[in-house]
Protein backbone atom coordinates (compact mmCIF):
# COMPACT_ATOMS: atom_id res chain seq x y z
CA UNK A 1 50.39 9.09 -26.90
CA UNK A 2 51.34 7.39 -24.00
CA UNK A 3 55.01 8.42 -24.47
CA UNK A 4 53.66 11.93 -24.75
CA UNK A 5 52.51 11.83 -21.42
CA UNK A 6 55.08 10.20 -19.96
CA UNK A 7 57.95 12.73 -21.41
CA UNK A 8 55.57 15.97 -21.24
CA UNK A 9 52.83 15.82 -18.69
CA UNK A 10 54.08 13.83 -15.56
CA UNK A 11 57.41 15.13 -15.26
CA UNK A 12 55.40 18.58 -14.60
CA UNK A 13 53.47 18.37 -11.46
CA UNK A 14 51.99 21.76 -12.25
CA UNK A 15 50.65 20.75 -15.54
CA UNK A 16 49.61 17.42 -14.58
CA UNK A 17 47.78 18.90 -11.29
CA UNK A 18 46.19 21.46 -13.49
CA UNK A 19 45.48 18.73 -16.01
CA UNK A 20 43.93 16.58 -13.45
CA UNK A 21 41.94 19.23 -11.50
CA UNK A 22 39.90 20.11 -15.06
CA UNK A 23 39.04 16.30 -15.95
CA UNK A 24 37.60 15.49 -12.29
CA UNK A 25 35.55 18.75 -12.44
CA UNK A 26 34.15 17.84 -15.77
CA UNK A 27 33.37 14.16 -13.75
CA UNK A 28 32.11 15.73 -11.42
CA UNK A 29 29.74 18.52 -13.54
CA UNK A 30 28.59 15.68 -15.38
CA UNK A 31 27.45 13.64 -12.17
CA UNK A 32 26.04 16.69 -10.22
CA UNK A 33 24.59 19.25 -12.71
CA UNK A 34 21.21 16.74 -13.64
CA UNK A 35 20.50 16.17 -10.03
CA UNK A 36 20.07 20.02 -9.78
CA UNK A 37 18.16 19.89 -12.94
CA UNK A 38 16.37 17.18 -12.99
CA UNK A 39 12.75 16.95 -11.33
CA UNK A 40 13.19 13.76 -10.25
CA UNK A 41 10.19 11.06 -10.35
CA UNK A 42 6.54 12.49 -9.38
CA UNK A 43 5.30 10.53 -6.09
CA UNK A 44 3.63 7.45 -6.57
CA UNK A 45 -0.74 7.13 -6.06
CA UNK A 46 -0.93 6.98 -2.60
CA UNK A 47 2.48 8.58 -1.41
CA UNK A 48 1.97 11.69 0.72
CA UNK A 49 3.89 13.62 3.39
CA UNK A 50 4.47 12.21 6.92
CA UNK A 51 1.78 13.37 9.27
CA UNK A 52 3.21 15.68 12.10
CA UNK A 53 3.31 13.00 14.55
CA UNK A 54 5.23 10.88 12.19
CA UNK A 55 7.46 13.80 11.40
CA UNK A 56 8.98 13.70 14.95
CA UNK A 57 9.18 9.76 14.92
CA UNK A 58 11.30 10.47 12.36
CA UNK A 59 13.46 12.70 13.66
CA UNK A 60 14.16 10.82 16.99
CA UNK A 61 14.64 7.95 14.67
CA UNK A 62 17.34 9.65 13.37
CA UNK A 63 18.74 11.31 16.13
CA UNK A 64 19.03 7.72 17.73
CA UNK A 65 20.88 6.32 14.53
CA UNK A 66 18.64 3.56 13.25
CA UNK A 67 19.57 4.48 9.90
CA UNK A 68 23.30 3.21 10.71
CA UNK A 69 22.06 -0.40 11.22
CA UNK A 70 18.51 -0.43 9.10
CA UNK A 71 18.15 0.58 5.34
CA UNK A 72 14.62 1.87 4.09
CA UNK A 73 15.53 0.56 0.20
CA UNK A 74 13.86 -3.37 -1.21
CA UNK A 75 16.83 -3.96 -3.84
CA UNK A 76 15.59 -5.93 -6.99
CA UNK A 77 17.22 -9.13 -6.19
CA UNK A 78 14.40 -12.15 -5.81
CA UNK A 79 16.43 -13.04 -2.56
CA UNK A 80 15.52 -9.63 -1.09
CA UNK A 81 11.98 -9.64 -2.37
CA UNK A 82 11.19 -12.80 -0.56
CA UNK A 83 12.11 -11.47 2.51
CA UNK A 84 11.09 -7.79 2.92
CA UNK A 85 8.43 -7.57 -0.05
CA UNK A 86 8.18 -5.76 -3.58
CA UNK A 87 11.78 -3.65 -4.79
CA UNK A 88 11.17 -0.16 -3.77
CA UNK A 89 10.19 2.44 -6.60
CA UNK A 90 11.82 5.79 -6.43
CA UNK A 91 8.21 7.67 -6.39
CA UNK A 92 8.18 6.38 -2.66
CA UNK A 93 10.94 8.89 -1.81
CA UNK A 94 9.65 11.92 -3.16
CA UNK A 95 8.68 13.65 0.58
CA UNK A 96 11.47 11.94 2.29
CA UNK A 97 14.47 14.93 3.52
CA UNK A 98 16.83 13.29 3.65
CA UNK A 99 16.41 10.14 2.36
CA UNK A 100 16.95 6.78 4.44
CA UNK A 101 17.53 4.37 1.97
CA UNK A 102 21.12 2.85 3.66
CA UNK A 103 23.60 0.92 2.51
CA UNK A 104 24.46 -1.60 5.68
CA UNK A 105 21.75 -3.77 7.46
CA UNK A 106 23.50 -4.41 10.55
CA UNK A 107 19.21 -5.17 11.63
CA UNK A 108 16.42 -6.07 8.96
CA UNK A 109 15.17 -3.19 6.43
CA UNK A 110 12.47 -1.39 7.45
CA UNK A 111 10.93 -0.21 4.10
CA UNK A 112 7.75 -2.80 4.24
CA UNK A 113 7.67 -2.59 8.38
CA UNK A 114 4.90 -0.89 8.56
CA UNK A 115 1.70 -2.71 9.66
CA UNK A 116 3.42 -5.99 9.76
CA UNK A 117 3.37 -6.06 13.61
CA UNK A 118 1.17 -4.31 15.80
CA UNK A 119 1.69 -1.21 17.82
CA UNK A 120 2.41 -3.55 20.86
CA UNK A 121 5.28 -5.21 19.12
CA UNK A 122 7.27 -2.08 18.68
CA UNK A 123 6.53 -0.80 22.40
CA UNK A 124 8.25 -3.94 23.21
CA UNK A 125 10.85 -4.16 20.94
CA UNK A 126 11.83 -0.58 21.28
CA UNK A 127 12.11 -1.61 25.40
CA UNK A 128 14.27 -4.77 24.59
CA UNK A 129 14.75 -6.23 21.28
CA UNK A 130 15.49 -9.55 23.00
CA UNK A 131 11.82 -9.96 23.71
CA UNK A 132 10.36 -9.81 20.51
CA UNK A 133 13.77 -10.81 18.36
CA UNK A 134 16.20 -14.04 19.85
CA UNK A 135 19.65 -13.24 19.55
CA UNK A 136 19.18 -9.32 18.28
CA UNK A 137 22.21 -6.69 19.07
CA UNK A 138 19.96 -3.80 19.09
CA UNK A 139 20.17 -1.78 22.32
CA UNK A 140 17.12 -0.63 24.49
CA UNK A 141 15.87 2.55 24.43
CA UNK A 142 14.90 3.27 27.80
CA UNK A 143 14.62 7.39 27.23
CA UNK A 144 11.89 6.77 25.30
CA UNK A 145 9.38 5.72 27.42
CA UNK A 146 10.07 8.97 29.78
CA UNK A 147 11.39 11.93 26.85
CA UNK A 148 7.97 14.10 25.63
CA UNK A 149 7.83 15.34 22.43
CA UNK A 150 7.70 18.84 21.49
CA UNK A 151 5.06 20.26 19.50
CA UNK A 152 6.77 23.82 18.51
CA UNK A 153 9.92 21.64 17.30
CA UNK A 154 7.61 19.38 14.93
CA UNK A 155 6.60 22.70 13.52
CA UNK A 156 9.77 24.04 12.68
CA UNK A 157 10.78 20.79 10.98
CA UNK A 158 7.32 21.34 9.35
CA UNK A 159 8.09 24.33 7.54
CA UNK A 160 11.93 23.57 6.92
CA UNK A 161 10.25 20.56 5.13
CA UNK A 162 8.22 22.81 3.32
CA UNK A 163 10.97 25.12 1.96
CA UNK A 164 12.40 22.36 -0.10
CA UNK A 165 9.09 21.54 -1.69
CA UNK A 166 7.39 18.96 0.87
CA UNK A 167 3.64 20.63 0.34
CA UNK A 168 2.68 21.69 3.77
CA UNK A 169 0.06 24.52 4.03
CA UNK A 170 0.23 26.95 7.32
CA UNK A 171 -2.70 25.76 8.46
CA UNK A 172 -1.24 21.99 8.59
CA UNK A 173 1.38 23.19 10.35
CA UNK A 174 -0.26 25.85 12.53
CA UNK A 175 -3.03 22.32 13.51
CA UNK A 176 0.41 20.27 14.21
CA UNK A 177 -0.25 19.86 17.53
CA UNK A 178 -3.88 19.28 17.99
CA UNK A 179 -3.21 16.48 15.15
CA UNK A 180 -0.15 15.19 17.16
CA UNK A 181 -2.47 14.68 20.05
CA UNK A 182 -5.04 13.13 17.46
CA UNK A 183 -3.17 10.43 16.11
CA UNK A 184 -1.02 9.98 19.13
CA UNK A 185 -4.65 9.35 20.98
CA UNK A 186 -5.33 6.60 18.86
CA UNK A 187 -2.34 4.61 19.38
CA UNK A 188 -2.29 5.17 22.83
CA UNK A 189 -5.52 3.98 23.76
CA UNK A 190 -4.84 0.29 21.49
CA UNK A 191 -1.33 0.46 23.53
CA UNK A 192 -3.76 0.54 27.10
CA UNK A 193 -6.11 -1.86 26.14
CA UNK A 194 -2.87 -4.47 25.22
CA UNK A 195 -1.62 -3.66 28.85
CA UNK A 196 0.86 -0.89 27.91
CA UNK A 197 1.29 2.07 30.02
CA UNK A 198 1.88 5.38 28.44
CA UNK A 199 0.69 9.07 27.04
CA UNK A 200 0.20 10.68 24.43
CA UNK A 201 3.53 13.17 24.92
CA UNK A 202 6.01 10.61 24.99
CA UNK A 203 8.67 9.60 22.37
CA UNK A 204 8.00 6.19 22.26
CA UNK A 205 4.67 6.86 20.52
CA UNK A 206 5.89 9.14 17.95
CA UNK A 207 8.44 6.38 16.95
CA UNK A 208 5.68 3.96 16.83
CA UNK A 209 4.06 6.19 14.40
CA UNK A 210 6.66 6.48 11.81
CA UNK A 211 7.32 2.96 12.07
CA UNK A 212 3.69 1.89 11.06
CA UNK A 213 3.33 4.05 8.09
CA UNK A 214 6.41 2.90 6.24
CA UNK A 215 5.52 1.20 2.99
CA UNK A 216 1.77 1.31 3.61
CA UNK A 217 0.78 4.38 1.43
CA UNK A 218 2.76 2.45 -1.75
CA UNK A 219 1.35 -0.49 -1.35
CA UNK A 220 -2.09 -0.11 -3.15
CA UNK A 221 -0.53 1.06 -6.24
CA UNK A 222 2.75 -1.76 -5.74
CA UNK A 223 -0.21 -4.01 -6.00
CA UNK A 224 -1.84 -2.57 -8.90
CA UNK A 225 1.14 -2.64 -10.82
CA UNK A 226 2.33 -6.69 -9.72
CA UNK A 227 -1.41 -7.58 -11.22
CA UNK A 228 -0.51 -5.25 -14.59
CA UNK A 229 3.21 -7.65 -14.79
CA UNK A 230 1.81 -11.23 -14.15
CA UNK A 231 2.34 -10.43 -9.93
CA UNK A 232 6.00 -9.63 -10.29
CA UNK A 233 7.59 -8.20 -7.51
């Protein structure tokens, strides 16, 4: 056989690039047709979508690149485990366009930040890294603290988010801003009584947002299930 190809095949470049182009689009059938097929896992108990504040955290986070030096994915290694909590479980995912899971961690992962430091911690850390984290490379983000957020743009990511099956009703996104202002309200007002001066519009608070709901809605059923295994992570 291997004669065969030798004497018949690569002495032809037309065959053999004919030849070639059929097996890698049978590869690459095989490898892309079930992800248009499949369903994919149903959310886990507690998952929902991000709030519309936490929408535009998001989308300054990305805009800013944190995904480039922070992954969103707990592999199931014990080594990672001990450090950023339970393996991540692909029901997490299910609301996330696109997803951040990451491949380099340039800075720590970010999948089990949320609620681990408070509000005050990220203001600062967002300002310099170097306060909060010795030695860290990450760069301030001055803008932050002065850019607003824009209401009308939240809604258009909320109903691009809803075209590719993210459940938002109108009326959640027509109340986007009032709930902005909400939940924005909230932080601010712990941010003031640490000593922190800001509003409600700014940038800052929306990335403060996303950055305290991450791993939190999983973590009630993560629990439930470590109790079912013995407290496995």
């Amino acid at each position: 056989m291997s004669n065969f190809h030798r004497d018949n095949i690569e002495p032809r470049s037309v065959v053999m690039a004919v030849l070639t182009t059929v097996l890698i689009s049978i590869g690459g059938l095989v490898e892309i047709v079930p992800l248009f097929t499949s369903a994919g896992p149903p959310p886990m108990d507690g998952i929902k979508p991000l709030t519309a504040l936490e929408i535009t955290g998001r989308d300054i986070y990305l805009r800013e690149g944190c995904y480039v030096c922070h992954s969103q994915m707990v592999r199931p290694f014990r080594s990672e485990t001990l450090r950023y909590g339970p393996w991540s479980r692909g029901g997490e995912y299910v609301y996330d366009h696109p997803f951040q899971l990451g491949s380099r961690r340039t800075g720590p992962d970010l999948a089990r930040v949320g609620s681990k430091y408070p509000d005050s911690w990220h203001f600062e850390h967002m300002a310099d890294a170097r306060q909060t984290s010795d030695g860290s490379i990450m760069p301030k983000y001055p803008w932050l603290f002065e850019w607003t957020i824009d209401p009308a743009q939240t809604q258009a990511t909320m109903l691009a988010l809803s075209r590719v099956g993210v459940p938002y009703t109108e009326a959640q996104i027509a109340s986007a801003p009032a709930d902005m202002k909400t939940q924005a309200t909230k932080i601010v007002t712990g941010l003031t009584a640490a000593g922190y001066d800001t509003t409600e519009d700014k940038e800052i608070v929306a990335v403060i947002a996303y950055l305290q709901q991450l791993g939190v809605n999983a973590r009630a059923s993560i629990e439930a299930e470590q109790a079912k295994t013995g407290g496995t992570k």
